[in-house]
Protein backbone atom coordinates (compact mmCIF):
# COMPACT_ATOMS: atom_id res chain seq x y z
CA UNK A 1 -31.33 29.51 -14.80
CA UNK A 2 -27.76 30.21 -14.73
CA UNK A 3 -25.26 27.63 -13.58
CA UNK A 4 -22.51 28.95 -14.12
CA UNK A 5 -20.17 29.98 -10.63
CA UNK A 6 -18.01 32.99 -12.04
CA UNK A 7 -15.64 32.17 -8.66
CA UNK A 8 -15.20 28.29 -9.40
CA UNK A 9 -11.65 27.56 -10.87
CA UNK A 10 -10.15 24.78 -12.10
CA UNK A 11 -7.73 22.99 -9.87
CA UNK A 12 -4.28 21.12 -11.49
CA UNK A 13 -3.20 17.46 -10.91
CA UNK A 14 -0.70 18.69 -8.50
CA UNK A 15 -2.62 21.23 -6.40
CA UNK A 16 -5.56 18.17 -6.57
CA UNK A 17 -2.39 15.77 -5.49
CA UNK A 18 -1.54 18.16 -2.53
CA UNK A 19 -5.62 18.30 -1.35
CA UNK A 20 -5.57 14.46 -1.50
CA UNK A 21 -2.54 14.27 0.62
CA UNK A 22 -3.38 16.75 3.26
CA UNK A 23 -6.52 14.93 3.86
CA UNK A 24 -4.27 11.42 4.78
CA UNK A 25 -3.82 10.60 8.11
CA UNK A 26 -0.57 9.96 8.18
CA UNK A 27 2.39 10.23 6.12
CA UNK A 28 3.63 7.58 3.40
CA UNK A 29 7.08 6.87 3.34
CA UNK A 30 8.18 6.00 -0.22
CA UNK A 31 10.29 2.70 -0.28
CA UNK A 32 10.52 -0.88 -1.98
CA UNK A 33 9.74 -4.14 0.22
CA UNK A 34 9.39 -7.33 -1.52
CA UNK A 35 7.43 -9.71 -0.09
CA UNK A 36 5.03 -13.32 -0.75
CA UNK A 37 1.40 -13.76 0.25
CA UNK A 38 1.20 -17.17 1.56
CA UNK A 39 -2.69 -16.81 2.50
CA UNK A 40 -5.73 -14.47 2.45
CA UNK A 41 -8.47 -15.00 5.47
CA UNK A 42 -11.91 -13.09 5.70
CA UNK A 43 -13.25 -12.42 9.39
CA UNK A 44 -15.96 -14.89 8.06
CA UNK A 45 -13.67 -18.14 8.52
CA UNK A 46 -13.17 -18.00 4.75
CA UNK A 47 -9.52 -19.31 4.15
CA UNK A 48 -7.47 -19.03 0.83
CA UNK A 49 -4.26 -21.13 0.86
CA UNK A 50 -1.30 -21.66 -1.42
CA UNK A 51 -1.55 -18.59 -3.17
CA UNK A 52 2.46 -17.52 -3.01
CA UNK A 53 1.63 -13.65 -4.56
CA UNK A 54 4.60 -11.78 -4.87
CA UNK A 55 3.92 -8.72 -3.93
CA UNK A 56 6.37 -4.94 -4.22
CA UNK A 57 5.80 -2.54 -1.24
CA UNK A 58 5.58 0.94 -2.56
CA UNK A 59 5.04 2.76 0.26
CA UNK A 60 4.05 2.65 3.92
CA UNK A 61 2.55 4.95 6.70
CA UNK A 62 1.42 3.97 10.44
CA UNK A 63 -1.81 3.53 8.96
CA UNK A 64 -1.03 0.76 5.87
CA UNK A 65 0.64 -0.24 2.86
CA UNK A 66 0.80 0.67 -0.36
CA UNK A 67 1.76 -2.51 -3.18
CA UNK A 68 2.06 -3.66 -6.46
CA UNK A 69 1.40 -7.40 -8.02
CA UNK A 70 0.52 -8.94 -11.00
CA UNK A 71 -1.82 -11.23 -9.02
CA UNK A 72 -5.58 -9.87 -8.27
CA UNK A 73 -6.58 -10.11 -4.83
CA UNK A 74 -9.85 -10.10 -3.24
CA UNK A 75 -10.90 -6.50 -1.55
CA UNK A 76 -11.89 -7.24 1.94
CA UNK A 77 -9.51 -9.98 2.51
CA UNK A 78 -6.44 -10.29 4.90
CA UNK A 79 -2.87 -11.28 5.26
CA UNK A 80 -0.27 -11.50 7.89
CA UNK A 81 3.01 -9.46 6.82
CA UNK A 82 6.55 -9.33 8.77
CA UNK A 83 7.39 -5.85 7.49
CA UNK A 84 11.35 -5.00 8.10
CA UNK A 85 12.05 -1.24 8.17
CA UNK A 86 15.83 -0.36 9.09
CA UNK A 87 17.66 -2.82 11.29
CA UNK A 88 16.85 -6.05 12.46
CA UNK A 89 14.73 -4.86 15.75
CA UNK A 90 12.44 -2.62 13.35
CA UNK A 91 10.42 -5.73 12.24
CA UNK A 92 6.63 -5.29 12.20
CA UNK A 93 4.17 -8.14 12.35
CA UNK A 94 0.67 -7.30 11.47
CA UNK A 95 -2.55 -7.89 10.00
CA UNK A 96 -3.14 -5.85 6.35
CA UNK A 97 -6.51 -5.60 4.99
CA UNK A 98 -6.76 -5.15 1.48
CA UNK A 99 -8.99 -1.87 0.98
CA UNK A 100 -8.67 -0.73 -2.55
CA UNK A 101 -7.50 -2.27 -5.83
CA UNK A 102 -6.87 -0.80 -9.30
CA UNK A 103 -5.61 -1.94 -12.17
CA UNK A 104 -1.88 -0.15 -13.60
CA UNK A 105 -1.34 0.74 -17.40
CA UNK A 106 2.10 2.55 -16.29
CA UNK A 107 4.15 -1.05 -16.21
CA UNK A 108 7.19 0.79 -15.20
CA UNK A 109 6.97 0.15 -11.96
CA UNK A 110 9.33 -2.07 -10.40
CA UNK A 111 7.62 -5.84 -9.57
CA UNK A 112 8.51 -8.67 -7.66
CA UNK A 113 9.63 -10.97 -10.45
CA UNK A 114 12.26 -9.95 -12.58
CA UNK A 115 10.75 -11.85 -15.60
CA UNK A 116 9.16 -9.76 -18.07
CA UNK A 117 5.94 -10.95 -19.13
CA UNK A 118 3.67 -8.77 -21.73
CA UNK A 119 0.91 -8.36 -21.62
CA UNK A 120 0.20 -9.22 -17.75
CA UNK A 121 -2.34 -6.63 -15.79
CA UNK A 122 -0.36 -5.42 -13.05
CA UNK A 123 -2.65 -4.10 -9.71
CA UNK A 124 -1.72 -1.60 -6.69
CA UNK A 125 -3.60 -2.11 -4.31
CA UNK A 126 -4.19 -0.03 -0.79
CA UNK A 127 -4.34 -1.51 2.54
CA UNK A 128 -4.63 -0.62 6.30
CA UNK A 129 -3.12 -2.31 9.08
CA UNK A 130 -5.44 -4.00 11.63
CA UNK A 131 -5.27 -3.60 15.44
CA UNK A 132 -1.66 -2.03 15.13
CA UNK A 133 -0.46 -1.28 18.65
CA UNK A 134 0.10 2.71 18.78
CA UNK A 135 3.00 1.78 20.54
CA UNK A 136 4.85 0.44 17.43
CA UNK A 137 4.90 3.82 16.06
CA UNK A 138 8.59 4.41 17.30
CA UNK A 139 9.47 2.12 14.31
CA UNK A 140 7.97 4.42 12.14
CA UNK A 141 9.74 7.49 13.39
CA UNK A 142 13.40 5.50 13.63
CA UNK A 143 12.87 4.82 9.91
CA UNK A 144 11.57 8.26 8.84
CA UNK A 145 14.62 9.61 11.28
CA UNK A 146 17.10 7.28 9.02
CA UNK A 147 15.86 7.93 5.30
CA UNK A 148 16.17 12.07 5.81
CA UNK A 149 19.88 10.99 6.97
């Protein structure tokens, strides 16, 4: 039997980039945030204090955040975040629940600390917010409105 599909082709990084992002929900918005995880909570009434992980914000879209740390964080936990984008009235308070973790071998990436230390794993992990009022999403356009000026 022949398995070979004479129409198959195969696809580049980029074109394979420009699938993945299509598929998204909504758009990211490159940018850096810094900001410190205080606590992670579970919807189980599992608590995890005192953990102060800096964290680097990456990216963001009305659906989540994108980050960076060199501390590794549970999947399925969650934080609170007071996310600033633009002026002063564009703050965002929400719930972020981490959804994805991987580990980083490009250490280029700008982190929280400006310390170097070798030989440290650095993670990026992928989040969504949780019970984000649609009505919030004016922020989101103000600050996409502002970086394209």
């Amino acid at each position: 039997m022949d398995t070979h599909c004479p129409s198959s082709k195969t696809i580049s990084s980029v074109e394979m980039r420009r699938i993945v992002q299509e598929k998204r929900r909504e758009k990211r918005i490159e940018l850096t945030l810094f900001l410190k995880i205080s606590s992670l909570f579970k919807q189980d009434n599992v608590l995890v204090h005192d953990i102060e992980a800096p964290i680097t914000v990456i990216n963001i879209s009305r659906g989540g955040i994108g980050f960076l740390s060199r501390s590794n964080l549970p999947i399925g936990f969650y934080f609170n975040a007071c996310i600033q984008l633009g002026d002063e009235d564009a703050k965002l308070y929400c719930v972020v629940k981490i959804i994805r973790v991987e580990e980083v071998k490009d250490t280029s990436y700008v982190t929280y600390n400006s310390e170097e230390k070798t030989g440290q794993s650095i993670y990026r992990y992928g989040c969504e917010f949780v019970g984000m009022a649609p009505v919030l999403s004016y922020i989101f356009d103000d600050f996409e409105k502002s970086m394209e000026e």
